[in-house]
PDB file of N, CA and C in Angstrom:
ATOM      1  N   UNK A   1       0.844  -1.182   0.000  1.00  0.00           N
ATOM      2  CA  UNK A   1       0.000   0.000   0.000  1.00  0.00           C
ATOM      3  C   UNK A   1       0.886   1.241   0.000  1.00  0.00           C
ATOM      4  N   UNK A   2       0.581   2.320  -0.631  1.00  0.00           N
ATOM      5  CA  UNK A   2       1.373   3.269  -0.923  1.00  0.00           C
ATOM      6  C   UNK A   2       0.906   4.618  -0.009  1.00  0.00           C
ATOM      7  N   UNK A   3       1.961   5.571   0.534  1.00  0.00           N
ATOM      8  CA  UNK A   3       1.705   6.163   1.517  1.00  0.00           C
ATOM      9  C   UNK A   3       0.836   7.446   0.801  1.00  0.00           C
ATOM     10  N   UNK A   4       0.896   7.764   0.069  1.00  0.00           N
ATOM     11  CA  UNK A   4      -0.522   8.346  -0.900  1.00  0.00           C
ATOM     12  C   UNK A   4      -1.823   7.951  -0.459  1.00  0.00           C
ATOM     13  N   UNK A   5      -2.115   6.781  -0.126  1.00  0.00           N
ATOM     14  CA  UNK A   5      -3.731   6.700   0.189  1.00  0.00           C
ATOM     15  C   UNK A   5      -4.639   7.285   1.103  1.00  0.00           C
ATOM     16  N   UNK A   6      -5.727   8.110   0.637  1.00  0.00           N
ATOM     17  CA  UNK A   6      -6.623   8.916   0.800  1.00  0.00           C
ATOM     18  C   UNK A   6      -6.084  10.724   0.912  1.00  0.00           C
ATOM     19  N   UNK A   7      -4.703  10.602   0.132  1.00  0.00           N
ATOM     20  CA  UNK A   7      -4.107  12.138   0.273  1.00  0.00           C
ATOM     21  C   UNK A   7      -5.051  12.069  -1.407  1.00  0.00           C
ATOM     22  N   UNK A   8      -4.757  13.639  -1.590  1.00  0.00           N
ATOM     23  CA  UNK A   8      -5.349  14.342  -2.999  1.00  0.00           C
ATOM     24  C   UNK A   8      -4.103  15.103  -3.397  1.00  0.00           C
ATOM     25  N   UNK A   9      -3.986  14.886  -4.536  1.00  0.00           N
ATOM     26  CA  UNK A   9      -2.943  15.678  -5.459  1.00  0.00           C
ATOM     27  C   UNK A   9      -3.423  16.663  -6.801  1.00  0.00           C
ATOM     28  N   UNK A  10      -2.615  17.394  -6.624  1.00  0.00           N
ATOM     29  CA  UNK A  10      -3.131  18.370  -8.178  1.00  0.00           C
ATOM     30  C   UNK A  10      -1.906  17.992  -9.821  1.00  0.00           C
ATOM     31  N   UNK A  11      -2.818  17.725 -10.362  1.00  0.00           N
ATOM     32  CA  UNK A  11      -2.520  16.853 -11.655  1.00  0.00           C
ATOM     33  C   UNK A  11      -1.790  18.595 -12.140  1.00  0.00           C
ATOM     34  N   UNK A  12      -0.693  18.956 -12.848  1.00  0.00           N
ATOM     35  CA  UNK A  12      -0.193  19.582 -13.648  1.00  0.00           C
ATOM     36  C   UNK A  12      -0.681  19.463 -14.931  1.00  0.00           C
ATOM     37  N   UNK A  13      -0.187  18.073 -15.203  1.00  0.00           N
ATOM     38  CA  UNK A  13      -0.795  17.754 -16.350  1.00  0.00           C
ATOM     39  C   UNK A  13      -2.322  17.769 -17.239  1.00  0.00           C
ATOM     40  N   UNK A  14      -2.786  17.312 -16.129  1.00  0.00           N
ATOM     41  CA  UNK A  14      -4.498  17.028 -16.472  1.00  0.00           C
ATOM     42  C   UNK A  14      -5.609  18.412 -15.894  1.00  0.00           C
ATOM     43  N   UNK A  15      -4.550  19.330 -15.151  1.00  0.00           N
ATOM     44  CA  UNK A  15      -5.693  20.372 -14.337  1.00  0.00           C
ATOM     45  C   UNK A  15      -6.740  19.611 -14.027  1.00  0.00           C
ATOM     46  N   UNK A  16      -6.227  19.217 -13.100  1.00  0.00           N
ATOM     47  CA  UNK A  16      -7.333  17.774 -12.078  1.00  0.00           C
ATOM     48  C   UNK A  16      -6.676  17.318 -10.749  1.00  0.00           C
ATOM     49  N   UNK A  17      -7.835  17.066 -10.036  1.00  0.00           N
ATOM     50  CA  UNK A  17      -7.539  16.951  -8.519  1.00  0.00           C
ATOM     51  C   UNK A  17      -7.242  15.144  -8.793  1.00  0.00           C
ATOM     52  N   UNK A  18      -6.344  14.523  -8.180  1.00  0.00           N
ATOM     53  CA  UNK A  18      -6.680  12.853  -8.658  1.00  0.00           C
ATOM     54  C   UNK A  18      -6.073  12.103  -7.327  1.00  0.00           C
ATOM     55  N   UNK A  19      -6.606  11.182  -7.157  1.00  0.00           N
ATOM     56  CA  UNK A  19      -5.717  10.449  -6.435  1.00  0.00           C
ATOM     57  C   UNK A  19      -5.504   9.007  -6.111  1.00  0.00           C
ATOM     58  N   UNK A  20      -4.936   8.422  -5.254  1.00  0.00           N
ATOM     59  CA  UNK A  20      -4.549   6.430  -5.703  1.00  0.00           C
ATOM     60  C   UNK A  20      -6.054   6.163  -6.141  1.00  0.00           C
ATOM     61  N   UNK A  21      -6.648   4.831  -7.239  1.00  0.00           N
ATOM     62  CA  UNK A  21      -5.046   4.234  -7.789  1.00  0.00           C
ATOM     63  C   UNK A  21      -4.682   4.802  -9.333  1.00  0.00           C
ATOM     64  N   UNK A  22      -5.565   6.044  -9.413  1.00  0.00           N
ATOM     65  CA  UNK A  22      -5.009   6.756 -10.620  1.00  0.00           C
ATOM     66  C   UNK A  22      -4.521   7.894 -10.859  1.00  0.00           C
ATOM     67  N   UNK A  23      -2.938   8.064 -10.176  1.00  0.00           N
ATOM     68  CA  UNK A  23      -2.539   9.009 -10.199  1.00  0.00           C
ATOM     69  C   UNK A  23      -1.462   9.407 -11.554  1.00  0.00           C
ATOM     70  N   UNK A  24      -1.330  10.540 -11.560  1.00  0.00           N
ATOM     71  CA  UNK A  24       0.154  10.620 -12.452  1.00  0.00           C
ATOM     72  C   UNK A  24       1.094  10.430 -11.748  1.00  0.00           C
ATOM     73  N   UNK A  25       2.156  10.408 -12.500  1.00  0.00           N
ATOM     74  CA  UNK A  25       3.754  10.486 -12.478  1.00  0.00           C
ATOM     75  C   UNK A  25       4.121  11.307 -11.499  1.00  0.00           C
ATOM     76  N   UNK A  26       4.795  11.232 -10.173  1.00  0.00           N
ATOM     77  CA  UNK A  26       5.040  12.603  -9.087  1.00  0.00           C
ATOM     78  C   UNK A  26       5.371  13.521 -10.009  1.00  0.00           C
ATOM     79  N   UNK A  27       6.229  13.834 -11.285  1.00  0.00           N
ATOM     80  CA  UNK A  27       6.814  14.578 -11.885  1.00  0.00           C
ATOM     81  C   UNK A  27       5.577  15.659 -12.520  1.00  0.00           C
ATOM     82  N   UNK A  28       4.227  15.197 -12.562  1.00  0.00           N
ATOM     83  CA  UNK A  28       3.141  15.846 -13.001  1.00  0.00           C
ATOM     84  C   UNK A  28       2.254  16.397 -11.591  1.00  0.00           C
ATOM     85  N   UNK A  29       2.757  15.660 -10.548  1.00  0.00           N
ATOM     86  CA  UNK A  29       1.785  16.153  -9.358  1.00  0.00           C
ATOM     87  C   UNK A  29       2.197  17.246  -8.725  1.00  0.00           C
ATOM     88  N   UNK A  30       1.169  18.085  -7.132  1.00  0.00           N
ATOM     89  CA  UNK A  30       1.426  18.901  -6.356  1.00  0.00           C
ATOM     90  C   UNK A  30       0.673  18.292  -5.367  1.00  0.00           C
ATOM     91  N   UNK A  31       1.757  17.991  -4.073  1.00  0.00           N
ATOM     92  CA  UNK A  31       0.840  17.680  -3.108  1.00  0.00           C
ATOM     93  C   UNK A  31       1.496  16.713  -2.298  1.00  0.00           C
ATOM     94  N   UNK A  32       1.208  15.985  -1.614  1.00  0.00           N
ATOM     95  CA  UNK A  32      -0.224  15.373  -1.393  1.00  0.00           C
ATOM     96  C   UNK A  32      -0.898  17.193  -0.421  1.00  0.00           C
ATOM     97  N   UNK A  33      -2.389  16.755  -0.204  1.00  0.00           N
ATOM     98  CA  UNK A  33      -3.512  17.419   0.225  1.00  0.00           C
ATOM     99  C   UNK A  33      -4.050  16.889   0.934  1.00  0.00           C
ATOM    100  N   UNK A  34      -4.891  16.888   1.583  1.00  0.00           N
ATOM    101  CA  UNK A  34      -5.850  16.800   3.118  1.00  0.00           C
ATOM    102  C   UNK A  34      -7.035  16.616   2.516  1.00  0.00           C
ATOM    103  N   UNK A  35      -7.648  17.217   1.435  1.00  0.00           N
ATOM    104  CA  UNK A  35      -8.580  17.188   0.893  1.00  0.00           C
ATOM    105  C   UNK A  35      -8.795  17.476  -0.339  1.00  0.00           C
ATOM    106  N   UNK A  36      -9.417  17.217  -1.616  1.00  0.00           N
ATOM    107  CA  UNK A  36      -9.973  17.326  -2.874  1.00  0.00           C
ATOM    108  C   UNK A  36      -9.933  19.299  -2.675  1.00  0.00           C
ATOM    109  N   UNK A  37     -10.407  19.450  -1.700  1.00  0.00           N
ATOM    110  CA  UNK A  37     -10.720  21.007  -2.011  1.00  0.00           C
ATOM    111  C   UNK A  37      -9.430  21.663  -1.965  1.00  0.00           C
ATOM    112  N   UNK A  38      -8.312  21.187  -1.007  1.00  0.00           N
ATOM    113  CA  UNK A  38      -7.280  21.716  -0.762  1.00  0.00           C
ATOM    114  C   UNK A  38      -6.492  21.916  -2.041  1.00  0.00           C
ATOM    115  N   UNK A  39      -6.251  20.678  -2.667  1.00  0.00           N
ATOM    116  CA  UNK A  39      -5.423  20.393  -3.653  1.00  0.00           C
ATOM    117  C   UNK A  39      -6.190  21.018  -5.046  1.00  0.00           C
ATOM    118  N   UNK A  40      -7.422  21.016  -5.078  1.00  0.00           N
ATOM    119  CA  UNK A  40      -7.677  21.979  -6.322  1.00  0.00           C
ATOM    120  C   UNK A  40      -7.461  23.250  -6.426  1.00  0.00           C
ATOM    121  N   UNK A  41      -6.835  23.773  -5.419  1.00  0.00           N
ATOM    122  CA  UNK A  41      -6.516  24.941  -5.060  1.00  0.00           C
ATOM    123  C   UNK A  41      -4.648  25.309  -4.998  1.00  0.00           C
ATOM    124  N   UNK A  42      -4.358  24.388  -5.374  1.00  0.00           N
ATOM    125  CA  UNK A  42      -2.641  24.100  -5.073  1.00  0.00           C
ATOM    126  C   UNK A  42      -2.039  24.991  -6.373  1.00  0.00           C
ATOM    127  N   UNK A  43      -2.285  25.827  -7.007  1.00  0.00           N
ATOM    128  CA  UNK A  43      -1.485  26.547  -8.134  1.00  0.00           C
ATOM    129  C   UNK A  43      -2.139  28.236  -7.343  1.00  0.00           C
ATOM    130  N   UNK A  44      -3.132  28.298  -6.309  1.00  0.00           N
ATOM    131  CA  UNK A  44      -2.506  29.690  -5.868  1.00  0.00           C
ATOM    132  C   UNK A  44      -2.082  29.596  -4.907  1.00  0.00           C
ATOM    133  N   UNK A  45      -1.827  28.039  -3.984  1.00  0.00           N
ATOM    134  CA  UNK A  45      -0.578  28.078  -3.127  1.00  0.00           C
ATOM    135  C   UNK A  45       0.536  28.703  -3.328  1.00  0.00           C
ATOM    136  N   UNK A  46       0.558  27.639  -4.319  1.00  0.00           N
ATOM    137  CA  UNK A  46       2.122  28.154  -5.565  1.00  0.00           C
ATOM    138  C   UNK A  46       1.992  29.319  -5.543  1.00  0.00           C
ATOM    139  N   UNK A  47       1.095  30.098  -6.318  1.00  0.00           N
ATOM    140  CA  UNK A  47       1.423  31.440  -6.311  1.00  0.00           C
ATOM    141  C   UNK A  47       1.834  32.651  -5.277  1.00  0.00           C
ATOM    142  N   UNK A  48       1.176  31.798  -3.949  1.00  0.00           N
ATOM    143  CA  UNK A  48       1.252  33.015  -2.656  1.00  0.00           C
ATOM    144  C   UNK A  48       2.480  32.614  -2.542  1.00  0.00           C
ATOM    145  N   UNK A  49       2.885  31.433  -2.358  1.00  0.00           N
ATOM    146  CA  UNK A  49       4.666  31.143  -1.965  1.00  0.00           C
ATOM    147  C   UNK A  49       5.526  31.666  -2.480  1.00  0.00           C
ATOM    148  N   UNK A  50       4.975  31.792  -4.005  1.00  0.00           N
ATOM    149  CA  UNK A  50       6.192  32.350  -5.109  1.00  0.00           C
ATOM    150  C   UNK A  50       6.300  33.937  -4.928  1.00  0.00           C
ATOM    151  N   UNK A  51       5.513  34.830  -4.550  1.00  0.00           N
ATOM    152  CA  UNK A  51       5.207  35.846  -4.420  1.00  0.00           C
ATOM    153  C   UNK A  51       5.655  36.194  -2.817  1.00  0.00           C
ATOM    154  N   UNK A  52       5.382  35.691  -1.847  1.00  0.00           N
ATOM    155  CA  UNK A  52       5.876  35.895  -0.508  1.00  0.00           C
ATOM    156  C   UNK A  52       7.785  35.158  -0.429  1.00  0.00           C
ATOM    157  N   UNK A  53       8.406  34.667  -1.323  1.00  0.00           N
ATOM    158  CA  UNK A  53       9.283  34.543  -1.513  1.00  0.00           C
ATOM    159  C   UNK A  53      10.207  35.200  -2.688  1.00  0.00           C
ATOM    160  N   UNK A  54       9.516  35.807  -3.166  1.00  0.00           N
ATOM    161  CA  UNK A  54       9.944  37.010  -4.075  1.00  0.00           C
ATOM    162  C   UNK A  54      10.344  38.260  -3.015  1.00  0.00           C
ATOM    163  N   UNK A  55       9.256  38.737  -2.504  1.00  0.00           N
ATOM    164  CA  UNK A  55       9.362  39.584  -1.904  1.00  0.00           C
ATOM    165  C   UNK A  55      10.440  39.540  -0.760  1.00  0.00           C
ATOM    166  N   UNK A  56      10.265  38.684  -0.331  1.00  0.00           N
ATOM    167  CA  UNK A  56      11.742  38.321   0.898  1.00  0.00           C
ATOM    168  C   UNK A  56      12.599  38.323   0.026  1.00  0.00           C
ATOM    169  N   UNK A  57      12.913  37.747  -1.040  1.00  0.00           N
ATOM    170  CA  UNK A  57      14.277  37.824  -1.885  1.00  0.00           C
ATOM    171  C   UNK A  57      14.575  39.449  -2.136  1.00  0.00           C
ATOM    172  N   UNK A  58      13.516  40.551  -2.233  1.00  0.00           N
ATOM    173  CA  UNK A  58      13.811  41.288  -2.715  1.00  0.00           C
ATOM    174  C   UNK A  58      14.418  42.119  -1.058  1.00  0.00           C
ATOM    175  N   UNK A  59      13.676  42.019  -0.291  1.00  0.00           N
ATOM    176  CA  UNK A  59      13.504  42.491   0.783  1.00  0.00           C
ATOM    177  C   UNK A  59      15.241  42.196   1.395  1.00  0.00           C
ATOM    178  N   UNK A  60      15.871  41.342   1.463  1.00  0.00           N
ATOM    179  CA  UNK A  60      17.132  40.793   1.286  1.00  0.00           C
ATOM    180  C   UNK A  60      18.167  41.480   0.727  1.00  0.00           C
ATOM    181  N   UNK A  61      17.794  41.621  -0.199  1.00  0.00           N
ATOM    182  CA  UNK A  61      18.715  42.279  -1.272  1.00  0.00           C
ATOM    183  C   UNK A  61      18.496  43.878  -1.547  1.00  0.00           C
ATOM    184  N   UNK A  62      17.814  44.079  -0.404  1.00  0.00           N
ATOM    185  CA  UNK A  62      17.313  45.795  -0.848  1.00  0.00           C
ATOM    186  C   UNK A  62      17.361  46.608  -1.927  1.00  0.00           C
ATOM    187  N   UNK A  63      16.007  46.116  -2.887  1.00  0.00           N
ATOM    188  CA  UNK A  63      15.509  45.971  -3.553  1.00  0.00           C
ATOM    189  C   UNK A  63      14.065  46.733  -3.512  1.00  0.00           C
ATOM    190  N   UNK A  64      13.701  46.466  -2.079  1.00  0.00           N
ATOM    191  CA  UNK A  64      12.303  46.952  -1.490  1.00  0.00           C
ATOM    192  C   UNK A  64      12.444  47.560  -0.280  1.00  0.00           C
TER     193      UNK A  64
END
């Protein structure tokens, strides 16, 4: 049994929430998730992270 079961992942590939026993390739996933709702939501995770780590980069480098 694979430690994936009953987590939710966000498909890259497919823009789809999916999870065991038909998942993609980790190389296509984001996640695991807690829930279907969580993980359909995982590309403006990404985005707040990428953006709150921008800003510290800039913030760093006084920049900002």
């Amino acid at each position: 049994m694979s430690d994936s079961v009953g987590r939710f992942f966000w498909c890259i590939r497919h823009n789809r929430v999916e999870t065991e026993p038909e998942l993609c390739p980790a190389k296509h996933r984001i996640g695991p998730f807690a829930s279907a709702d969580d993980a359909s939501h995982a590309l403006e995770k990404v985005q707040e992270r990428n953006e709150a780590w921008e800003a510290e980069d800039a913030r760093w480098t006084g920049e900002r």
